[in-house]
C-alpha atoms as a PDB file:
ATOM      1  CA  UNK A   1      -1.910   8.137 -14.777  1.00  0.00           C
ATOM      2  CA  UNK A   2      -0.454   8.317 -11.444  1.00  0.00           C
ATOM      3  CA  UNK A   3      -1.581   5.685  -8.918  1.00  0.00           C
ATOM      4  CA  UNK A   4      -0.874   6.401  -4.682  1.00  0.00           C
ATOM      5  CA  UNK A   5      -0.986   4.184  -2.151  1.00  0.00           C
ATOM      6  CA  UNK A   6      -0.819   5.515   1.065  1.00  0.00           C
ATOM      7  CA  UNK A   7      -0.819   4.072   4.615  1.00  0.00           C
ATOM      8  CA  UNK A   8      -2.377   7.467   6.666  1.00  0.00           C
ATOM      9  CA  UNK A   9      -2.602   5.557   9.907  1.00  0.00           C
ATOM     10  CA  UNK A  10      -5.727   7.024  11.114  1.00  0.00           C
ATOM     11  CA  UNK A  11      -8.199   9.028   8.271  1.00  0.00           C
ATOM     12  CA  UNK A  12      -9.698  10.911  11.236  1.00  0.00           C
ATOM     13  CA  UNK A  13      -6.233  12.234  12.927  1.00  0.00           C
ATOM     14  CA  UNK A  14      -4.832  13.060   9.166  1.00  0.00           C
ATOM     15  CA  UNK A  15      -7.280  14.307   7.507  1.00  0.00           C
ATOM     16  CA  UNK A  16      -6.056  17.306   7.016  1.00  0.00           C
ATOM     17  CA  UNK A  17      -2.468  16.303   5.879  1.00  0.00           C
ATOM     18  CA  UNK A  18      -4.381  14.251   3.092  1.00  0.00           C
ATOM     19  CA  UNK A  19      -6.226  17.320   2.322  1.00  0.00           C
ATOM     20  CA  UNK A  20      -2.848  18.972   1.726  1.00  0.00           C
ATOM     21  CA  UNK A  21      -1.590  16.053   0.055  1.00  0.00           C
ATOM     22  CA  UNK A  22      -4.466  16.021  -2.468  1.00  0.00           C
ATOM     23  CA  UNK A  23      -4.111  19.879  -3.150  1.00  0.00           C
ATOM     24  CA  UNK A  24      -0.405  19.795  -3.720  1.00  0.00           C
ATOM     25  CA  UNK A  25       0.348  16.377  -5.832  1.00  0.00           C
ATOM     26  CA  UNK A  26      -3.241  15.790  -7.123  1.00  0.00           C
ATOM     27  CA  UNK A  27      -2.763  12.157  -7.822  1.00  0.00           C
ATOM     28  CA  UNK A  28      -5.304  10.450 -10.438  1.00  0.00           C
ATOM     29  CA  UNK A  29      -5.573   7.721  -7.792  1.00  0.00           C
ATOM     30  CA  UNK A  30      -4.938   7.493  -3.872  1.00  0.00           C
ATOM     31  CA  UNK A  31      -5.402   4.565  -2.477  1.00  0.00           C
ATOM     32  CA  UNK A  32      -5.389   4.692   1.804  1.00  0.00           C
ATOM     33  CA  UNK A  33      -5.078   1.864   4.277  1.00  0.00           C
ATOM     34  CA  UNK A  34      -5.427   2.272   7.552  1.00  0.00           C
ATOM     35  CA  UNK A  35      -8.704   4.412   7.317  1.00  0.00           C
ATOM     36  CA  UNK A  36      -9.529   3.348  11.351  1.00  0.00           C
ATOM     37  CA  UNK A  37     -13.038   5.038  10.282  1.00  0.00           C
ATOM     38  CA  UNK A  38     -16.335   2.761   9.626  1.00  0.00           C
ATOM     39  CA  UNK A  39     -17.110   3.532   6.069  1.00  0.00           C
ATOM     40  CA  UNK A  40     -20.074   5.566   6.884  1.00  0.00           C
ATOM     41  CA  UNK A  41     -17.724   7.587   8.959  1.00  0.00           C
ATOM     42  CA  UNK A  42     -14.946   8.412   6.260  1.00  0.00           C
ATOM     43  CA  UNK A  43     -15.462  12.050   5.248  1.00  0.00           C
ATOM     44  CA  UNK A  44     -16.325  11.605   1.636  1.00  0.00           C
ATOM     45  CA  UNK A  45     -16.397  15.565   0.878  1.00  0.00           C
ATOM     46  CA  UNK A  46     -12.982  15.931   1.756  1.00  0.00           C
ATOM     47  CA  UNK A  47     -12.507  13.254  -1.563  1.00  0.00           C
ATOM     48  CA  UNK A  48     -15.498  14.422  -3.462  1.00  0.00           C
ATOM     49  CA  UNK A  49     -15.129  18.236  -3.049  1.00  0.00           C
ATOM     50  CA  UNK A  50     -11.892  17.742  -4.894  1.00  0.00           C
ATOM     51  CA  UNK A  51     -13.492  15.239  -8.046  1.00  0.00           C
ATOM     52  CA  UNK A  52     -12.985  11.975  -6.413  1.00  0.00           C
ATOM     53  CA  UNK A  53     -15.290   9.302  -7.017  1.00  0.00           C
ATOM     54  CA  UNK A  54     -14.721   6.970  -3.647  1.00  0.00           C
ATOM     55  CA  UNK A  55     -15.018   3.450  -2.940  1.00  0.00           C
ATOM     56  CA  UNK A  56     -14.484   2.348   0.814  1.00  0.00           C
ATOM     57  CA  UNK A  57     -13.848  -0.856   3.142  1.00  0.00           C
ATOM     58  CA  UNK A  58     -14.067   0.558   6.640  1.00  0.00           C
ATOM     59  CA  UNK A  59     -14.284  -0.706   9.893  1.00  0.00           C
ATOM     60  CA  UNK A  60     -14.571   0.986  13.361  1.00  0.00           C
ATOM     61  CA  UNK A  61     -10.897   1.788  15.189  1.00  0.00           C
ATOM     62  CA  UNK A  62      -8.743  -0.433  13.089  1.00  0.00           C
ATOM     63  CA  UNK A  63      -7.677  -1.473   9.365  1.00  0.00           C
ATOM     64  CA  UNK A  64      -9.882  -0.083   6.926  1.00  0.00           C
ATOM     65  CA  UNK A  65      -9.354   0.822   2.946  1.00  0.00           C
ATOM     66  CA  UNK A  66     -10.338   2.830   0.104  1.00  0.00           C
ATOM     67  CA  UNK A  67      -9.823   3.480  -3.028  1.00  0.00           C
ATOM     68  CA  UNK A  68     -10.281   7.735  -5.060  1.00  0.00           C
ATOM     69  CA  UNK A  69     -10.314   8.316  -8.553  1.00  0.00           C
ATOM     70  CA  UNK A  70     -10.537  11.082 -10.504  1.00  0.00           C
ATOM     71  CA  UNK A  71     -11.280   8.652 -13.444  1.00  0.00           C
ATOM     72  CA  UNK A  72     -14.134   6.737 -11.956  1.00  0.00           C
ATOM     73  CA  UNK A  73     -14.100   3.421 -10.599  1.00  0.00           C
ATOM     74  CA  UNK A  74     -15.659   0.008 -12.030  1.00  0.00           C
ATOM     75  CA  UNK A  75     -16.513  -3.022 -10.438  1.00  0.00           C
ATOM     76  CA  UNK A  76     -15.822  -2.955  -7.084  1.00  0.00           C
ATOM     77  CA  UNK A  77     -14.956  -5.825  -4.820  1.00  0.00           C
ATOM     78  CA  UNK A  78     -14.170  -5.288  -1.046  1.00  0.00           C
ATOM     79  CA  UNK A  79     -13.023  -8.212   1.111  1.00  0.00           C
ATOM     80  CA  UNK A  80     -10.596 -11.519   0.919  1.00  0.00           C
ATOM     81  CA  UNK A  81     -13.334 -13.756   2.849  1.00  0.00           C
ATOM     82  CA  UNK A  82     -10.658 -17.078   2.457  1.00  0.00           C
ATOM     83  CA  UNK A  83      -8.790 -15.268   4.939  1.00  0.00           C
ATOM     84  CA  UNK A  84      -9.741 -11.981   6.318  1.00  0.00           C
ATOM     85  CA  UNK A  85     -11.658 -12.672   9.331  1.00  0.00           C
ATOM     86  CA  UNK A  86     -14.019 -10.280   8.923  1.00  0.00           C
ATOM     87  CA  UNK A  87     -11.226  -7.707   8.755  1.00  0.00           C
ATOM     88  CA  UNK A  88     -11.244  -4.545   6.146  1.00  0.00           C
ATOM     89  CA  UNK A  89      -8.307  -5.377   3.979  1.00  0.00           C
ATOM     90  CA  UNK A  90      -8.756  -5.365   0.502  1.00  0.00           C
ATOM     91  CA  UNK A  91     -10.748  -3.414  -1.799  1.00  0.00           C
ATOM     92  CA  UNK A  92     -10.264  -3.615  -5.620  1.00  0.00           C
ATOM     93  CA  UNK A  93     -11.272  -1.345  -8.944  1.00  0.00           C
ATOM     94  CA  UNK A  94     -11.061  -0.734 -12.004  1.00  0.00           C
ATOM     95  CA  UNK A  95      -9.789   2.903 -13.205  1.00  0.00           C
ATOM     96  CA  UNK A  96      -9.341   3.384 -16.551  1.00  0.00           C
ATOM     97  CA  UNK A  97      -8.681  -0.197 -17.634  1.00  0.00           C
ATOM     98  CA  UNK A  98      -6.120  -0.583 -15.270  1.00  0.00           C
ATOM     99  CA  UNK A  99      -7.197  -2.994 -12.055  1.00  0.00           C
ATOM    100  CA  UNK A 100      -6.129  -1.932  -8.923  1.00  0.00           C
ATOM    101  CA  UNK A 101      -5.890  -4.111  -6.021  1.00  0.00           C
ATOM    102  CA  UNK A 102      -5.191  -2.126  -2.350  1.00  0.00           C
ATOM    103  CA  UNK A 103      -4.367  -3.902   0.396  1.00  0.00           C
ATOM    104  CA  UNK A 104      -3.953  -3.881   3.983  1.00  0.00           C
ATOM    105  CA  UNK A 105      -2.056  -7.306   5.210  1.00  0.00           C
ATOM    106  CA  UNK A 106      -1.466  -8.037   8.874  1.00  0.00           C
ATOM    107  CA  UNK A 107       1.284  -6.810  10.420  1.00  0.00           C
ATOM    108  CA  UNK A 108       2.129 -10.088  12.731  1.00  0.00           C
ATOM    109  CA  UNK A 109       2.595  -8.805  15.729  1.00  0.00           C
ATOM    110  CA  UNK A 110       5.033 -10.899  17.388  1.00  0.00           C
ATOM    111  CA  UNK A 111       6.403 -14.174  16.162  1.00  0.00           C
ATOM    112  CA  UNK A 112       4.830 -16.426  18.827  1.00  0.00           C
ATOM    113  CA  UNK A 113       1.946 -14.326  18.919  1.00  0.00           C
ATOM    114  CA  UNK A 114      -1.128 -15.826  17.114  1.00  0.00           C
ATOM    115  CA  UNK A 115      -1.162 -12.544  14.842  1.00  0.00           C
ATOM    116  CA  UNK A 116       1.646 -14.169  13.116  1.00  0.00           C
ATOM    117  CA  UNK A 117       0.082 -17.492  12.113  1.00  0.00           C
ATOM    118  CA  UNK A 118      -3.256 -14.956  10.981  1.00  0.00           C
ATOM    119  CA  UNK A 119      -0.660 -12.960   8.614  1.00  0.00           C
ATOM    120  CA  UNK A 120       0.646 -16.362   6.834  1.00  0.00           C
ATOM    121  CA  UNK A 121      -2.772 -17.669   6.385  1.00  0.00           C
ATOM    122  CA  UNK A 122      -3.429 -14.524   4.773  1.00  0.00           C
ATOM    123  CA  UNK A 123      -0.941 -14.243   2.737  1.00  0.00           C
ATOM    124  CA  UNK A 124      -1.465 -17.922   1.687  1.00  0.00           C
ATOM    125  CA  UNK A 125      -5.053 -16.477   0.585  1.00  0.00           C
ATOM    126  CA  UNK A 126      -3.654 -13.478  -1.118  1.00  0.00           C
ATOM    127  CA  UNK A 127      -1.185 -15.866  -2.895  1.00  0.00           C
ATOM    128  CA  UNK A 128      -4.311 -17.983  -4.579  1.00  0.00           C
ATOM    129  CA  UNK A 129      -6.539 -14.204  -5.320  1.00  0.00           C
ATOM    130  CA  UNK A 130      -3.549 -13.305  -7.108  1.00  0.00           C
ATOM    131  CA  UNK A 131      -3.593 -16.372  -9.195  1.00  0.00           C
ATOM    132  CA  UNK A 132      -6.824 -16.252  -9.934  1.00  0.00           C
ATOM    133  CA  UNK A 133      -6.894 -12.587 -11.627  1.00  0.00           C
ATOM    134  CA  UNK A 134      -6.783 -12.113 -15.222  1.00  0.00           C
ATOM    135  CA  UNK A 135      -2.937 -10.844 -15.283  1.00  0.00           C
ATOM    136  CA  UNK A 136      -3.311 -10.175 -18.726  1.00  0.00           C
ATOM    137  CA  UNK A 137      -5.254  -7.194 -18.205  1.00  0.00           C
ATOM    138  CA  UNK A 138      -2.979  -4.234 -16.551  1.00  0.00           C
ATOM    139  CA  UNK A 139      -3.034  -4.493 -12.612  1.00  0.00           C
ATOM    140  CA  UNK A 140      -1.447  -3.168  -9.915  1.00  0.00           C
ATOM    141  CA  UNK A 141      -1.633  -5.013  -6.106  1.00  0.00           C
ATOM    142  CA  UNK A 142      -0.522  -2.397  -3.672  1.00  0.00           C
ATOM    143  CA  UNK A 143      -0.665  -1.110  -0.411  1.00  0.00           C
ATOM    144  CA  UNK A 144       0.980  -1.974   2.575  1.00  0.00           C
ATOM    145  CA  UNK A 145       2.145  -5.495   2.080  1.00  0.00           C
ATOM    146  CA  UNK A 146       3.893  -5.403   5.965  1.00  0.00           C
ATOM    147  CA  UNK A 147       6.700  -7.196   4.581  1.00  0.00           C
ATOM    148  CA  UNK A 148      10.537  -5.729   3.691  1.00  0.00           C
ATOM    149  CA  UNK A 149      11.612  -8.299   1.097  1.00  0.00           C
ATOM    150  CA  UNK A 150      15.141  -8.002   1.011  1.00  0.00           C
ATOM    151  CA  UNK A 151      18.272  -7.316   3.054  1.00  0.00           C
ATOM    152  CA  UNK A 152      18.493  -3.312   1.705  1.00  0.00           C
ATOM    153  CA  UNK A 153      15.078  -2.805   2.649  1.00  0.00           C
ATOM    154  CA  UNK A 154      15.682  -2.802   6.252  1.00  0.00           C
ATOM    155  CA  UNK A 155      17.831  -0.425   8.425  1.00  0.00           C
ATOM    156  CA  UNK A 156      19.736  -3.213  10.277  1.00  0.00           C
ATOM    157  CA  UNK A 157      19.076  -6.754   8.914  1.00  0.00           C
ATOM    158  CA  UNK A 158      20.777  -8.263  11.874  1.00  0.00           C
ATOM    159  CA  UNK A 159      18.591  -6.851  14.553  1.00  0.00           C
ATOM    160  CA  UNK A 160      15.403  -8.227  12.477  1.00  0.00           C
ATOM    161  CA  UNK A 161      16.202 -11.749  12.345  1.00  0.00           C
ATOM    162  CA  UNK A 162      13.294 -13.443  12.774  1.00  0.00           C
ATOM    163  CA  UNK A 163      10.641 -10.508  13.178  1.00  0.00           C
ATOM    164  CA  UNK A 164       7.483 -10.087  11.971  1.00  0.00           C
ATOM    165  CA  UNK A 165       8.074  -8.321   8.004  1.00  0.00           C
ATOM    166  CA  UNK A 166      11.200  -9.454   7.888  1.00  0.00           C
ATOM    167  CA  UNK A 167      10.874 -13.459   8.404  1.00  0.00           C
ATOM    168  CA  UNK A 168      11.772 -16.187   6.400  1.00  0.00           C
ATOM    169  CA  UNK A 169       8.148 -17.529   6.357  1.00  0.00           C
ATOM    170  CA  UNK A 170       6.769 -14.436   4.646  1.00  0.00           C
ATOM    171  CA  UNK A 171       9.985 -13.846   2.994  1.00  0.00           C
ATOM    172  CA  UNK A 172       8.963 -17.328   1.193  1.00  0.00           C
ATOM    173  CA  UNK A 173       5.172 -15.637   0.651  1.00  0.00           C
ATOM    174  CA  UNK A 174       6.684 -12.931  -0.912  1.00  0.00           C
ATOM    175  CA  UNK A 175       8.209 -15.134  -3.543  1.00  0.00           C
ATOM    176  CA  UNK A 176       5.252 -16.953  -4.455  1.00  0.00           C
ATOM    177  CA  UNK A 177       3.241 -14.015  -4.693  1.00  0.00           C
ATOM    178  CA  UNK A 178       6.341 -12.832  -6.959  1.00  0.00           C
ATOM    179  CA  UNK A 179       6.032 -16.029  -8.966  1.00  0.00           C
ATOM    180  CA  UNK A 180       2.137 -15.598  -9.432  1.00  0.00           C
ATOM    181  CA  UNK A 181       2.801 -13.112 -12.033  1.00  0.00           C
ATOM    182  CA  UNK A 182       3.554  -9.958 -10.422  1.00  0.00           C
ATOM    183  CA  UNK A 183       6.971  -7.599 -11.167  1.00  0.00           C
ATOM    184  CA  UNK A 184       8.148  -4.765  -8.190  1.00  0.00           C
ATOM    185  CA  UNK A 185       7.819  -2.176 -10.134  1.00  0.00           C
ATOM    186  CA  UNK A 186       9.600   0.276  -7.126  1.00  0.00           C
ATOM    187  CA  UNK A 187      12.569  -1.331  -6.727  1.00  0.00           C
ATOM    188  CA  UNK A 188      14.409  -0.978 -10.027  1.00  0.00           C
ATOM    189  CA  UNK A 189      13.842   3.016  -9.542  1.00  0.00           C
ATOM    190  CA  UNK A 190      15.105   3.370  -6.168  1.00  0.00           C
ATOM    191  CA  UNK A 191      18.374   5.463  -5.541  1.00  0.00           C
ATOM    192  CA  UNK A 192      21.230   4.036  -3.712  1.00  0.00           C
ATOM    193  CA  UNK A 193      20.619   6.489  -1.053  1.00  0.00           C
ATOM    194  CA  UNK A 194      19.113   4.290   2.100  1.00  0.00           C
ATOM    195  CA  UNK A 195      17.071   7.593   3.200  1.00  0.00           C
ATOM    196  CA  UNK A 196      15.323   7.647  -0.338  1.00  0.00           C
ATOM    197  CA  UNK A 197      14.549   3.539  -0.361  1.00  0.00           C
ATOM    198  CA  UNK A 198      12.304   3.908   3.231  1.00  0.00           C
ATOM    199  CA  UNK A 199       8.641   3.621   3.407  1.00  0.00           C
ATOM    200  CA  UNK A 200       7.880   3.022   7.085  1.00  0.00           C
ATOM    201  CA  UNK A 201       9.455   5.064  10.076  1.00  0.00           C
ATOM    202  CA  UNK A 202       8.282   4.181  13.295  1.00  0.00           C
ATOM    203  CA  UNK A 203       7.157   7.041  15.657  1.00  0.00           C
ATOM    204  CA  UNK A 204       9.696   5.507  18.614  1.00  0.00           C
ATOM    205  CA  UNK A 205      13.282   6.168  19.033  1.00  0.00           C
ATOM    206  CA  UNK A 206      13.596   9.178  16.454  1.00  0.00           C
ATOM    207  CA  UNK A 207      13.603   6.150  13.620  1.00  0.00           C
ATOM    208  CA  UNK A 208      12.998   8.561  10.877  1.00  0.00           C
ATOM    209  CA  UNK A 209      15.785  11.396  12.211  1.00  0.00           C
ATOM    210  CA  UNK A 210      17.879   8.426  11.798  1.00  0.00           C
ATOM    211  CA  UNK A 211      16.475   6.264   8.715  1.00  0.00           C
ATOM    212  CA  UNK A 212      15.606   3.532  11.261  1.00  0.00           C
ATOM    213  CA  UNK A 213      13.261   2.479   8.399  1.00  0.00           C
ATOM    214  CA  UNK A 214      11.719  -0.293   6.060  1.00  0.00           C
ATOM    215  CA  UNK A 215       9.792  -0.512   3.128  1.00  0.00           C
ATOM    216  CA  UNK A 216       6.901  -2.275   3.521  1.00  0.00           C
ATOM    217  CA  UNK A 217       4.770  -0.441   1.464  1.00  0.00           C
ATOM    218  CA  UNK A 218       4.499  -1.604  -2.505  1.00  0.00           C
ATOM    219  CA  UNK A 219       3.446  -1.217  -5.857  1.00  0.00           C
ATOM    220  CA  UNK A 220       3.427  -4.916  -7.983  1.00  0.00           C
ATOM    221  CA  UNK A 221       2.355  -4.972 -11.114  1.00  0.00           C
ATOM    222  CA  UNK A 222       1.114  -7.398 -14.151  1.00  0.00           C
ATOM    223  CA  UNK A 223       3.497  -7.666 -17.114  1.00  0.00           C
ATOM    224  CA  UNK A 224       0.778  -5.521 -18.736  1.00  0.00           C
ATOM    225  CA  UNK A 225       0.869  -2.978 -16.535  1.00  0.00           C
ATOM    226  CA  UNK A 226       4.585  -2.756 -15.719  1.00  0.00           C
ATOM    227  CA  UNK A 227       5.781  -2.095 -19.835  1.00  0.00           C
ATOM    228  CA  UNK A 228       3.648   0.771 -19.053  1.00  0.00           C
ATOM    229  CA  UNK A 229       5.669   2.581 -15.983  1.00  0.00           C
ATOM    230  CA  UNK A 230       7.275   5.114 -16.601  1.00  0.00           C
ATOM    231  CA  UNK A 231       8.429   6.438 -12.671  1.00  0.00           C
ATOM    232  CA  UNK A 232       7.713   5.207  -9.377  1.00  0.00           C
ATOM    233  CA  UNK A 233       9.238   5.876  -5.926  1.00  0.00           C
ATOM    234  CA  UNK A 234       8.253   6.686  -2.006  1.00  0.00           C
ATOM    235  CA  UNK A 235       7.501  10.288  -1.222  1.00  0.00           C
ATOM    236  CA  UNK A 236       9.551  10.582   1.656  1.00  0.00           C
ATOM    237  CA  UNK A 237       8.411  13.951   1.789  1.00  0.00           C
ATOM    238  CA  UNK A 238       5.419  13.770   3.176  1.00  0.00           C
ATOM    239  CA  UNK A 239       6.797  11.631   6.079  1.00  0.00           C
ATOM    240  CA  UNK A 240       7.823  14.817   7.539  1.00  0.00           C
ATOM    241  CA  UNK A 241       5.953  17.117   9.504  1.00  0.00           C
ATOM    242  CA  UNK A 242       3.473  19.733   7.344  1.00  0.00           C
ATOM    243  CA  UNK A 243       3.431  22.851   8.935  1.00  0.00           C
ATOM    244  CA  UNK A 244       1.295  21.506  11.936  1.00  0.00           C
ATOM    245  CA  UNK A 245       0.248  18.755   9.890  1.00  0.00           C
ATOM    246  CA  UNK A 246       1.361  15.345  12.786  1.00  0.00           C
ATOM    247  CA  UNK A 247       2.779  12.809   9.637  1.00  0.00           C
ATOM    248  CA  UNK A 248       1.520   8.878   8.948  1.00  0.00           C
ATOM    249  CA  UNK A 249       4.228   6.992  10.142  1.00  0.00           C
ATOM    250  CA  UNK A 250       3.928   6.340   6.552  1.00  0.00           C
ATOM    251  CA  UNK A 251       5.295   7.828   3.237  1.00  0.00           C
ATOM    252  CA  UNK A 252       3.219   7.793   0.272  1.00  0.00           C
ATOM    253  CA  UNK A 253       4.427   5.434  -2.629  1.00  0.00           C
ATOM    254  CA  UNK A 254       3.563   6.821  -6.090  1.00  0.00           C
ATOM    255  CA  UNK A 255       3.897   5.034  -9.985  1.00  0.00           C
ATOM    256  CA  UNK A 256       2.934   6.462 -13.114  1.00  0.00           C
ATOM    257  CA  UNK A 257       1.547   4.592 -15.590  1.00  0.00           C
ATOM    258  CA  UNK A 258       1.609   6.303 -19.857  1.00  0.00           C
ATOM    259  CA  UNK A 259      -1.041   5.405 -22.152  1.00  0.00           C
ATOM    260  CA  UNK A 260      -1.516   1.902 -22.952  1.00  0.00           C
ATOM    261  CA  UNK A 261       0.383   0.733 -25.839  1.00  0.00           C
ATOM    262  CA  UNK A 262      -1.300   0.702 -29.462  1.00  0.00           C
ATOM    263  CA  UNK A 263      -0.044  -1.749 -32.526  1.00  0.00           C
END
């Protein structure tokens, strides 16, 4: 089973790339942040016409998530209400056993901007969700976490210090969301090549043409559900223009997951 998550920036301005997207790499599961749609305004057709079953979080201009399966989708829960302000952030379901948590965390803005304070309250929140799912069913939290967790997954470390994704505080959030029982299940597969290890290009300064990049986006998995990948890296790709297809500012960020394990 191969499981997507995919930060489009904007459902409305790429539909059509996700449309191409679907058609070429026909994923089992994509899961989108960043919808910017109100979930009566998400084009479902574009999902269903293809044998997606949808479930969506949406909310006018900003945030916004969903979840498509080809394999159906079970008990779905939308919302982090310790923490999300009324914000579309998370929506979780189950596919084929396997529970699926997508998220959408703050970005922070700027340090001493109160968007920053919002992001470690919701992490804090996250943190105790985390802890309180049943781990030893297979799960995967993913989506775009908005934080680079180590040193190699920025393009200059230095010039970061101290900026929002890349700060101690949610460094230490990371960890404890680490220590909650989730394993990167990315990381281990990534090749030493920087351009390959990328997730997140901003659209300023010609970042991508020169790998001014971060990985924000994840895939973390349960101890369950990790024995059972098999692959998993960003699809740098699709961060490049298709045909006249405008890119997210986002790659895609695929695992696969075999057949669970029988005695």
């Amino acid at each position: 089973m191969r499981v997507v998550t995919w930060n489009v920036n904007s459902l409305n301005a790429r539909g059509a790339l996700v449309e191409r997207y679907l058609d070429a790499e026909r994923p089992d599961v994509l899961c989108i942040q960043e919808l910017k749609l109100d979930t009566d305004a998400v084009p479902r057709e574009l999902f269903e016409a293809r044998g997606y079953e949808v479930a969506i979080f949406g909310q006018p201009q900003w945030n916004g998530v969903m979840i498509a399966s080809l394999r159906g989708l079970a008990d779905v829960e939308r919302g982090l209400p310790a923490a999300d302000e009324g914000q579309s952030r998370l929506i979780a379901a189950t596919v084929d056993g396997v529970r699926i948590v997508n998220l959408y965390c703050p970005q922070g803005g700027a340090a001493d901007s109160p968007k920053f304070p919002y992001k470690l309250r919701f992490y804090d929140a996250l943190i105790e969700y985390v802890r309180g799912l049943d781990l030893a069913q297979p799960t995967l939290v993913v989506g775009d976490l908005n934080v680079a967790p180590a040193a190699a997954d920025v393009w200059d470390p230095a010039a970061l210090v101290d900026v929002p994704s890349f700060h101690p505080l949610e460094h230490e959030r990371w960890g404890a969301l680490i220590e909650a029982g989730l394993v990167d299940v990315v990381e281990p597969r990534l090749p030493d090549d920087p351009k390959e290890r990328f997730t997140f290009w901003d659209y300023r300064g010609m970042a991508f043409r020169f790998n001014q990049g971060m990985r924000i986006d994840h895939i973390l998995a349960s101890a369950a559900a990790a024995e059972r990948v098999v692959a998993a890296a960003p699809q740098r790709t699709w961060r490049k223009k298709q045909g006249d297809q405008t890119p997210s500012d986002h790659a895609p960020v695929f695992v696969d997951l075999d057949a669970p394990h029988t005695p």
